[in-house]
Protein backbone atom coordinates (compact mmCIF):
# COMPACT_ATOMS: atom_id res chain seq x y z
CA UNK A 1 -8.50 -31.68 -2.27
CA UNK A 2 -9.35 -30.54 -5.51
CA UNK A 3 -10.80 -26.95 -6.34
CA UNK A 4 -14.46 -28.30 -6.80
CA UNK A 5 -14.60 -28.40 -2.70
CA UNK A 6 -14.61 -24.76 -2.42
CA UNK A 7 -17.08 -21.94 -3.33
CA UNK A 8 -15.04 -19.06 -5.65
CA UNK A 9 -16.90 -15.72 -6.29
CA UNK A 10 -16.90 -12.06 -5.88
CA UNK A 11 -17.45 -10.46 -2.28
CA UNK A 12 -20.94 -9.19 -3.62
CA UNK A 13 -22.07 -12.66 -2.51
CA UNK A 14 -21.39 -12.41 0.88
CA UNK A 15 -23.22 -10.28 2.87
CA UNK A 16 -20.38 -10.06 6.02
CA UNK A 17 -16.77 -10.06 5.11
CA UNK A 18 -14.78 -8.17 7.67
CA UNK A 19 -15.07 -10.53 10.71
CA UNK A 20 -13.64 -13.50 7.96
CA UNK A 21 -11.66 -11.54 6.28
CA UNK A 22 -10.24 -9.95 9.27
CA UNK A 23 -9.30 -13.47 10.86
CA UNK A 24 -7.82 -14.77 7.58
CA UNK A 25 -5.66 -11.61 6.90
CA UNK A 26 -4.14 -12.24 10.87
CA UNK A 27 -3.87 -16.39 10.03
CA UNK A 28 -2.35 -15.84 6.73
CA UNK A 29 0.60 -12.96 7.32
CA UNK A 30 1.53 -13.39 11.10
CA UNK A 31 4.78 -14.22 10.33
CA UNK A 32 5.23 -12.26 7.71
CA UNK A 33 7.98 -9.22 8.54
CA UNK A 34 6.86 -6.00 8.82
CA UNK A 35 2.75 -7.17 8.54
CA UNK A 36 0.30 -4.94 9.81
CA UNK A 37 -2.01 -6.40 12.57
CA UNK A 38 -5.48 -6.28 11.38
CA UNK A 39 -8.22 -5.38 13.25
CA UNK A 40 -12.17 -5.28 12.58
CA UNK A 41 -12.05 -1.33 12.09
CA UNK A 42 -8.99 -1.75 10.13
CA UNK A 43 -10.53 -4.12 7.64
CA UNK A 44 -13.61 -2.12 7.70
CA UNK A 45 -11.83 1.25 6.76
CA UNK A 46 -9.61 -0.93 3.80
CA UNK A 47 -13.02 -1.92 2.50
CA UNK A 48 -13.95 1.08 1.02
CA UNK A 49 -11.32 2.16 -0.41
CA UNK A 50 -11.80 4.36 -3.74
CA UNK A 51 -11.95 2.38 -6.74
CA UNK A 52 -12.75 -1.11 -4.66
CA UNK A 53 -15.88 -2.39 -4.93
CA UNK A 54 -17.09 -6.02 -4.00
CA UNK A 55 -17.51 -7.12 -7.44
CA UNK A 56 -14.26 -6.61 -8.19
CA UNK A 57 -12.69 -8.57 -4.98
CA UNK A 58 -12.91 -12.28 -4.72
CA UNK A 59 -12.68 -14.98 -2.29
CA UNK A 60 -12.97 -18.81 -1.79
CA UNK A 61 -15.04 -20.36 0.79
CA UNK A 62 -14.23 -23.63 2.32
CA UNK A 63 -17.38 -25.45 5.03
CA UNK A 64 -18.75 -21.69 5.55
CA UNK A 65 -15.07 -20.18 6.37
CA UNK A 66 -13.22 -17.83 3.99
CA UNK A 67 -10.24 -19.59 3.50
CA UNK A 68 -8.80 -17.37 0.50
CA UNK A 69 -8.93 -13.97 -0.66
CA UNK A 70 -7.68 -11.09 -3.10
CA UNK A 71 -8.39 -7.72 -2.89
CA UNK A 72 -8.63 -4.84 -5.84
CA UNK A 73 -8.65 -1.42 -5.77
CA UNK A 74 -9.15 0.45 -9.78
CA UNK A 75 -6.99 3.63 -9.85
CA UNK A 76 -5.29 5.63 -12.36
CA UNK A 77 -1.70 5.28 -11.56
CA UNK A 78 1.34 6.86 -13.21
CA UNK A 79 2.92 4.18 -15.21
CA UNK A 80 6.00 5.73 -17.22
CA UNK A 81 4.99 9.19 -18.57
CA UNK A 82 1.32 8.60 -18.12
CA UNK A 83 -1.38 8.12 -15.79
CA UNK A 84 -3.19 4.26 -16.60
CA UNK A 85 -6.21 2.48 -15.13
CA UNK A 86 -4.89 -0.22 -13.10
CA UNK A 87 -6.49 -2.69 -10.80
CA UNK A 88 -4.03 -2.66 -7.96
CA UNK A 89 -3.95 -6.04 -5.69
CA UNK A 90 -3.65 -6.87 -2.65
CA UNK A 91 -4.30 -8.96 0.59
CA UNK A 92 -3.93 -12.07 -1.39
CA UNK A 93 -3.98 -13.97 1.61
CA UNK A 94 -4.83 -17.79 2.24
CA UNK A 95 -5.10 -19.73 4.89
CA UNK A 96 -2.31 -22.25 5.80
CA UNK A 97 -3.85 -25.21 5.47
CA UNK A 98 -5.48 -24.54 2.73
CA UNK A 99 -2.92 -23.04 0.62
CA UNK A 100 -0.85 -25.13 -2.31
CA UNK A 101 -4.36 -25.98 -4.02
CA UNK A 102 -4.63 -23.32 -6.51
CA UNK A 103 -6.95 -20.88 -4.35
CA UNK A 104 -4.74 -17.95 -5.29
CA UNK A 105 -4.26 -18.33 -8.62
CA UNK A 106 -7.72 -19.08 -9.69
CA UNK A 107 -9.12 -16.19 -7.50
CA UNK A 108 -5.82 -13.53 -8.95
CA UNK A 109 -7.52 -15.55 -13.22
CA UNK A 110 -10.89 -14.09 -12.24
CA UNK A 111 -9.63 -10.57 -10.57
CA UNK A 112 -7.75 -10.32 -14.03
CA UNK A 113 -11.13 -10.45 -15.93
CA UNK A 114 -12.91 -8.70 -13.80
CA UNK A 115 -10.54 -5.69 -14.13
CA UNK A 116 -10.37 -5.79 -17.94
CA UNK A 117 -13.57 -5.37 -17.79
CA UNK A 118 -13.82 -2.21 -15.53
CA UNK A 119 -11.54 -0.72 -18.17
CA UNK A 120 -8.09 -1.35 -16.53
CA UNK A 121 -5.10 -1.32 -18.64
CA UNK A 122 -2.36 -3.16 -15.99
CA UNK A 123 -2.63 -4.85 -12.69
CA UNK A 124 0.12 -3.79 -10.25
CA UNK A 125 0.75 -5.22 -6.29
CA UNK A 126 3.75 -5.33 -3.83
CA UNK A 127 5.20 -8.49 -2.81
CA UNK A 128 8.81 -9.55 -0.83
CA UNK A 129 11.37 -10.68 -3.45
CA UNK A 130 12.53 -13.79 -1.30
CA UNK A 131 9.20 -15.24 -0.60
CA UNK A 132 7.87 -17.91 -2.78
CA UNK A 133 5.05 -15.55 -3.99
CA UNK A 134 7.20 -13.69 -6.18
CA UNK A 135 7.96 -16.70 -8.23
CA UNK A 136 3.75 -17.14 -8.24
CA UNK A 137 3.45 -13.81 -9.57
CA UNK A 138 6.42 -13.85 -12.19
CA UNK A 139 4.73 -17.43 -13.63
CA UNK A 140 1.54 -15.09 -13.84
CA UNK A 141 3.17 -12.68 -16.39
CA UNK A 142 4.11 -9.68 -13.99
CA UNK A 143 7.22 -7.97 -14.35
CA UNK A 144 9.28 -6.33 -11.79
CA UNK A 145 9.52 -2.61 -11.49
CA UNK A 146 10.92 -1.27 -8.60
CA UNK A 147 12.39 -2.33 -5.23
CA UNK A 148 11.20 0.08 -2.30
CA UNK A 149 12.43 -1.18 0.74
CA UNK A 150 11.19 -0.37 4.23
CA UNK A 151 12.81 1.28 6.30
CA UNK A 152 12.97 1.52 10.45
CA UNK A 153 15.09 4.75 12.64
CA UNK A 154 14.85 6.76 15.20
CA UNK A 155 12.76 10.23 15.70
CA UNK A 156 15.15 12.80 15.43
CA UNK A 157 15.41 16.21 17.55
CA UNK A 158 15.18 19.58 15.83
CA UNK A 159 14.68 22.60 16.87
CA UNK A 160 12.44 24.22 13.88
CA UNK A 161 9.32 24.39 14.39
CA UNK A 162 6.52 22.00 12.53
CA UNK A 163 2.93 22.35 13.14
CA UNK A 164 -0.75 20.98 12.00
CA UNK A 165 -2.01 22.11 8.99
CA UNK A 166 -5.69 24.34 9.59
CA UNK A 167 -8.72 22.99 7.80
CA UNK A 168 -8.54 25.58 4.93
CA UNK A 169 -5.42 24.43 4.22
CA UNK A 170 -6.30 20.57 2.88
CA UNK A 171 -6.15 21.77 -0.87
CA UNK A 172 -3.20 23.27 -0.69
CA UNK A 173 -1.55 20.60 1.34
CA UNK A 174 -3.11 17.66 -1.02
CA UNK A 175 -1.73 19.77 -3.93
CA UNK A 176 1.68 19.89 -2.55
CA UNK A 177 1.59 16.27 -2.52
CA UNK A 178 0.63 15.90 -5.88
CA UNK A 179 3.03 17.99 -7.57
CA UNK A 180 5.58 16.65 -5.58
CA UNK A 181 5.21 12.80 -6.23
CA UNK A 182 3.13 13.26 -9.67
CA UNK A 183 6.26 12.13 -11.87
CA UNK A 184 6.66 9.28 -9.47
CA UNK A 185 5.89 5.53 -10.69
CA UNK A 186 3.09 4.44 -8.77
CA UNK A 187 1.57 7.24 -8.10
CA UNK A 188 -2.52 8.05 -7.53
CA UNK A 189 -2.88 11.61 -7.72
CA UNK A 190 -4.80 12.42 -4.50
CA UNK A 191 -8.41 13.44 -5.22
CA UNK A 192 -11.17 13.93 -3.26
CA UNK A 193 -12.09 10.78 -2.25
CA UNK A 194 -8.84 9.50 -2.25
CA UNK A 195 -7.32 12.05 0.54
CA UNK A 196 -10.84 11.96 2.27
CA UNK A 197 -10.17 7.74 3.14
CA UNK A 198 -6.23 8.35 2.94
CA UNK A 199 -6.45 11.68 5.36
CA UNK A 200 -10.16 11.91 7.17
CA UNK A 201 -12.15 8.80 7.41
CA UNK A 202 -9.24 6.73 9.45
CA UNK A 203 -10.13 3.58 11.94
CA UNK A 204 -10.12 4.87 15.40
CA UNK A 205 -6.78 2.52 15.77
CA UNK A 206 -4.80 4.06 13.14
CA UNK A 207 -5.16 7.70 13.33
CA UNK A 208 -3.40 10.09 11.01
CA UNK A 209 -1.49 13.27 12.06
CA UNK A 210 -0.09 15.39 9.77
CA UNK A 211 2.46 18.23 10.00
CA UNK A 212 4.05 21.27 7.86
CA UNK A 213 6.25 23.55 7.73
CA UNK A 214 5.33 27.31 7.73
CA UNK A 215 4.19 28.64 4.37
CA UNK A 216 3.57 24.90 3.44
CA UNK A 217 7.07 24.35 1.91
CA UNK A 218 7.32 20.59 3.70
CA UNK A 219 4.77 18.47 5.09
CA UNK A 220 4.57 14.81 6.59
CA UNK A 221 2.02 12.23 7.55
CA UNK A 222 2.49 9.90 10.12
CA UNK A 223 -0.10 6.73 10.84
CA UNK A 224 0.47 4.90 13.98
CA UNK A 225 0.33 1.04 12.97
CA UNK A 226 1.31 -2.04 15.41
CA UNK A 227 3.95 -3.80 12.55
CA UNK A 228 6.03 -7.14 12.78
CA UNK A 229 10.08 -6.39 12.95
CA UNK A 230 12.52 -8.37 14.08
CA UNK A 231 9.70 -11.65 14.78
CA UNK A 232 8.39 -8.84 17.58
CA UNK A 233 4.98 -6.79 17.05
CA UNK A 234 5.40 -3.14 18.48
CA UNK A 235 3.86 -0.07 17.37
CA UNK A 236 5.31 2.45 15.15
CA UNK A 237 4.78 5.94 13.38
CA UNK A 238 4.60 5.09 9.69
CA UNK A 239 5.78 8.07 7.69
CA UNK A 240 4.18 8.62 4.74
CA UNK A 241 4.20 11.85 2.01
CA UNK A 242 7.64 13.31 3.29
CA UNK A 243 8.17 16.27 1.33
CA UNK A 244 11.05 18.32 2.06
CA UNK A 245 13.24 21.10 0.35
CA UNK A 246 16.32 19.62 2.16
CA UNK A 247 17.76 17.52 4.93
CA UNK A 248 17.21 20.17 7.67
CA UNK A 249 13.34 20.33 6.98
CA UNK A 250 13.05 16.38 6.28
CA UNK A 251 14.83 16.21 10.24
CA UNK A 252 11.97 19.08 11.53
CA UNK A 253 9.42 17.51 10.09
CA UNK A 254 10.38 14.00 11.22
CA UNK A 255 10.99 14.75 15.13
CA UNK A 256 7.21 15.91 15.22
CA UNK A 257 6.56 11.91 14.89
CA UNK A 258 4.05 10.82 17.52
CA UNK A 259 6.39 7.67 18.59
CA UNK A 260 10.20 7.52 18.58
CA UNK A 261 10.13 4.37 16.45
CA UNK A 262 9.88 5.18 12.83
CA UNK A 263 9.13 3.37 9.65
CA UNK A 264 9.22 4.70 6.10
CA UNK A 265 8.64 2.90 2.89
CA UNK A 266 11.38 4.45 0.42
CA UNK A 267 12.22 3.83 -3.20
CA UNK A 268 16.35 3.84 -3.06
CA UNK A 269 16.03 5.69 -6.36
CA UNK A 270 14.17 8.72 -4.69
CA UNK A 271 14.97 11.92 -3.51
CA UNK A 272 13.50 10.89 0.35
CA UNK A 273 16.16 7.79 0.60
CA UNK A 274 19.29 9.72 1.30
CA UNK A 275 17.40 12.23 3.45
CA UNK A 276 16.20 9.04 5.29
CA UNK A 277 19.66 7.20 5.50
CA UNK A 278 21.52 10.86 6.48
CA UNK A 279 19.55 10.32 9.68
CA UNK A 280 19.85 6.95 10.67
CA UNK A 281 17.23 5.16 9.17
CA UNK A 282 18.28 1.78 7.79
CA UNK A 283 16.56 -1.04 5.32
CA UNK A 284 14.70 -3.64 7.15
CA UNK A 285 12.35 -5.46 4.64
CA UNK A 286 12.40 -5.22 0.78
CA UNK A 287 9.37 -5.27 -1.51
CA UNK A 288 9.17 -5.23 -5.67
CA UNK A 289 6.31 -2.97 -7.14
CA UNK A 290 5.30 -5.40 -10.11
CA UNK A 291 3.17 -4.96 -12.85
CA UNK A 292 0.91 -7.09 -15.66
CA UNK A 293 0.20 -4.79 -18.61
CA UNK A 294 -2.90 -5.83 -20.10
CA UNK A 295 -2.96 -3.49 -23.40
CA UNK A 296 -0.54 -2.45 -25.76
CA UNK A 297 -0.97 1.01 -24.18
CA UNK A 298 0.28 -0.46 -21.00
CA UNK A 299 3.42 -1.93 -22.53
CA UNK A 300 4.13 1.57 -24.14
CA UNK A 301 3.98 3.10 -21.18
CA UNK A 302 6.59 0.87 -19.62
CA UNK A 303 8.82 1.13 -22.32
CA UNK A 304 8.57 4.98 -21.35
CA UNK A 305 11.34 6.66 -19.08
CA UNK A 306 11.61 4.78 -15.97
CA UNK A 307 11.12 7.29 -12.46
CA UNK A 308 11.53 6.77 -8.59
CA UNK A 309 8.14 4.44 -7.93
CA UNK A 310 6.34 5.80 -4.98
CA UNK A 311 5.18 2.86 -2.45
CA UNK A 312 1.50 2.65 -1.90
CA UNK A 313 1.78 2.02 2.07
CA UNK A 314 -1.79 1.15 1.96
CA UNK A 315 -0.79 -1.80 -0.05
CA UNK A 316 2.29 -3.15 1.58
CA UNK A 317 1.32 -2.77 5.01
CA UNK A 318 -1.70 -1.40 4.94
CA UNK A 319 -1.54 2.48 6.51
């Protein structure tokens, strides 16, 4: 079946896309390891995320059905010493029986234009180094950066105290997080919108609960997500923005995890991957950050000094 069978364009032709997009997302990762399990409200929520709009985001249609997808998201990221406009992908999803026609790559061709067009200077997505879409993305010109892996333990038991954060305290805890993982690869510096849909505007099946340690030294965020390991679905407490002086707060901060199975997505090259090893947390599933540069800007920036890269869980498994 050639490409002429299916309708290609932008999401801003279709009025409905989370019901579709929701069932493809399911059909086209359920085996994959350590895939989120989408829901409606889920899909919803990833929808509006900051610098995603449906122009931008493109899909193929196939008798009425959306039988391919990929998703973009334009943030400034740090790329080597600087921060650069880059259209970050994701959910490039088909459906099985559709898939080995070309759906991806002609829908990832347009996403490139479209972003060069909004002004972005790279394109930049997660993918696992032994599938065959690595190899896809490598014949599309994208270079591998980094190698986060994920990473499953236990909750640990401490007996320092953690607690929530109050309400006049989300500047200075969103500013901890910045400085902490600003000279990071990968990094979006957290601004208002961002931390609002990272931090306040949650699905209803994926809450957020954060913690921190008194005079807001440390803090942690921990998203409950239902996550493929071992070929078995269960539930887990993500961890997300660890930031701790030393091993004794990263252990504090980590036993106020809502579920006693943890998950943590952990360049080896950062200061959070021995903390996480120390306490029993071992590599289950390993992705590669990799990136397109688009301008000779980008390339520069590359060729700069080469950080930890800080995993996007949004865009790996989707918390």
């Amino acid at each position: 079946m050639s490409l002429d069978a299916y309708r290609l364009g932008p999401h801003s032709d279709v009025e409905d896309l989370v019901g579709p997009l929701t069932r493809l997302t399911n059909a086209a990762f359920a085996e994959y390891e350590g895939a989120l399990e989408a829901t409606e409200a889920f899909t919803e929520w990833y929808l509006r995320r900051p610098g995603s709009t449906p122009d931008v985001c493109f899909g193929a249609w196939y008798e009425g059905q959306m039988v391919s997808n990929v998703l973009v998201a334009i943030q400034s990221l740090r790329l080597g010493s600087r921060l650069v406009s880059c259209g970050i992908i994701d959910t490039v999803a088909t459906e099985p029986t559709h898939q080995r026609r070309g759906l991806a790559r002609a829908l990832m061709l347009r996403a490139h234009v479209r972003m060069r067009e909004r002004g972005a200077e790279a394109a930049v997505l997660y993918t696992n180094p032994e599938g065959s879409p690595y190899q896809f993305y490598q014949r599309l010109g994208y270079l591998t950066r980094a190698r986060p892996e994920l990473l499953v333990g236990p909750r640990p038991s401490s007996d320092r105290m953690v607690r929530t954060p109050t309400a006049d305290e989300s500047l200075a805890l969103r500013d901890l997080v910045n400085r902490h993982y600003g000279g990071y690869e990968g990094f979006a510096p957290l601004d208002d919108d961002l931390w609002q849909w990272h931090r306040e505007a949650r699905p209803p099946d994926m809450p957020v609960q954060l913690f921190v340690l008194d005079g807001l030294t440390g803090c942690v965020a921990f998203a409950e997500a239902r996550i493929a390991l071992a070929g078995r679905p269960g539930t887990v407490s993500v961890v997300t923005d660890l930031v701790a002086p030393d091993a004794a707060a990263a252990k504090a901060l980590l036993a106020a995890a809502p579920r006693p199975d943890l998950a943590a997505l952990c360049d080896i090259r950062a200061a959070e991957y021995p903390l996480l090893t120390e306490l029993g947390f071992r590599p289950k599933v390993s992705e590669v950050a990799m990136v397109l540069p688009f301008t000779d800007s980008a390339r520069q920036a590359l060729a700069a000094a080469h950080p930890p890269w800080y995993p996007m869980a949004e865009s790996i498994i989707g918390v």
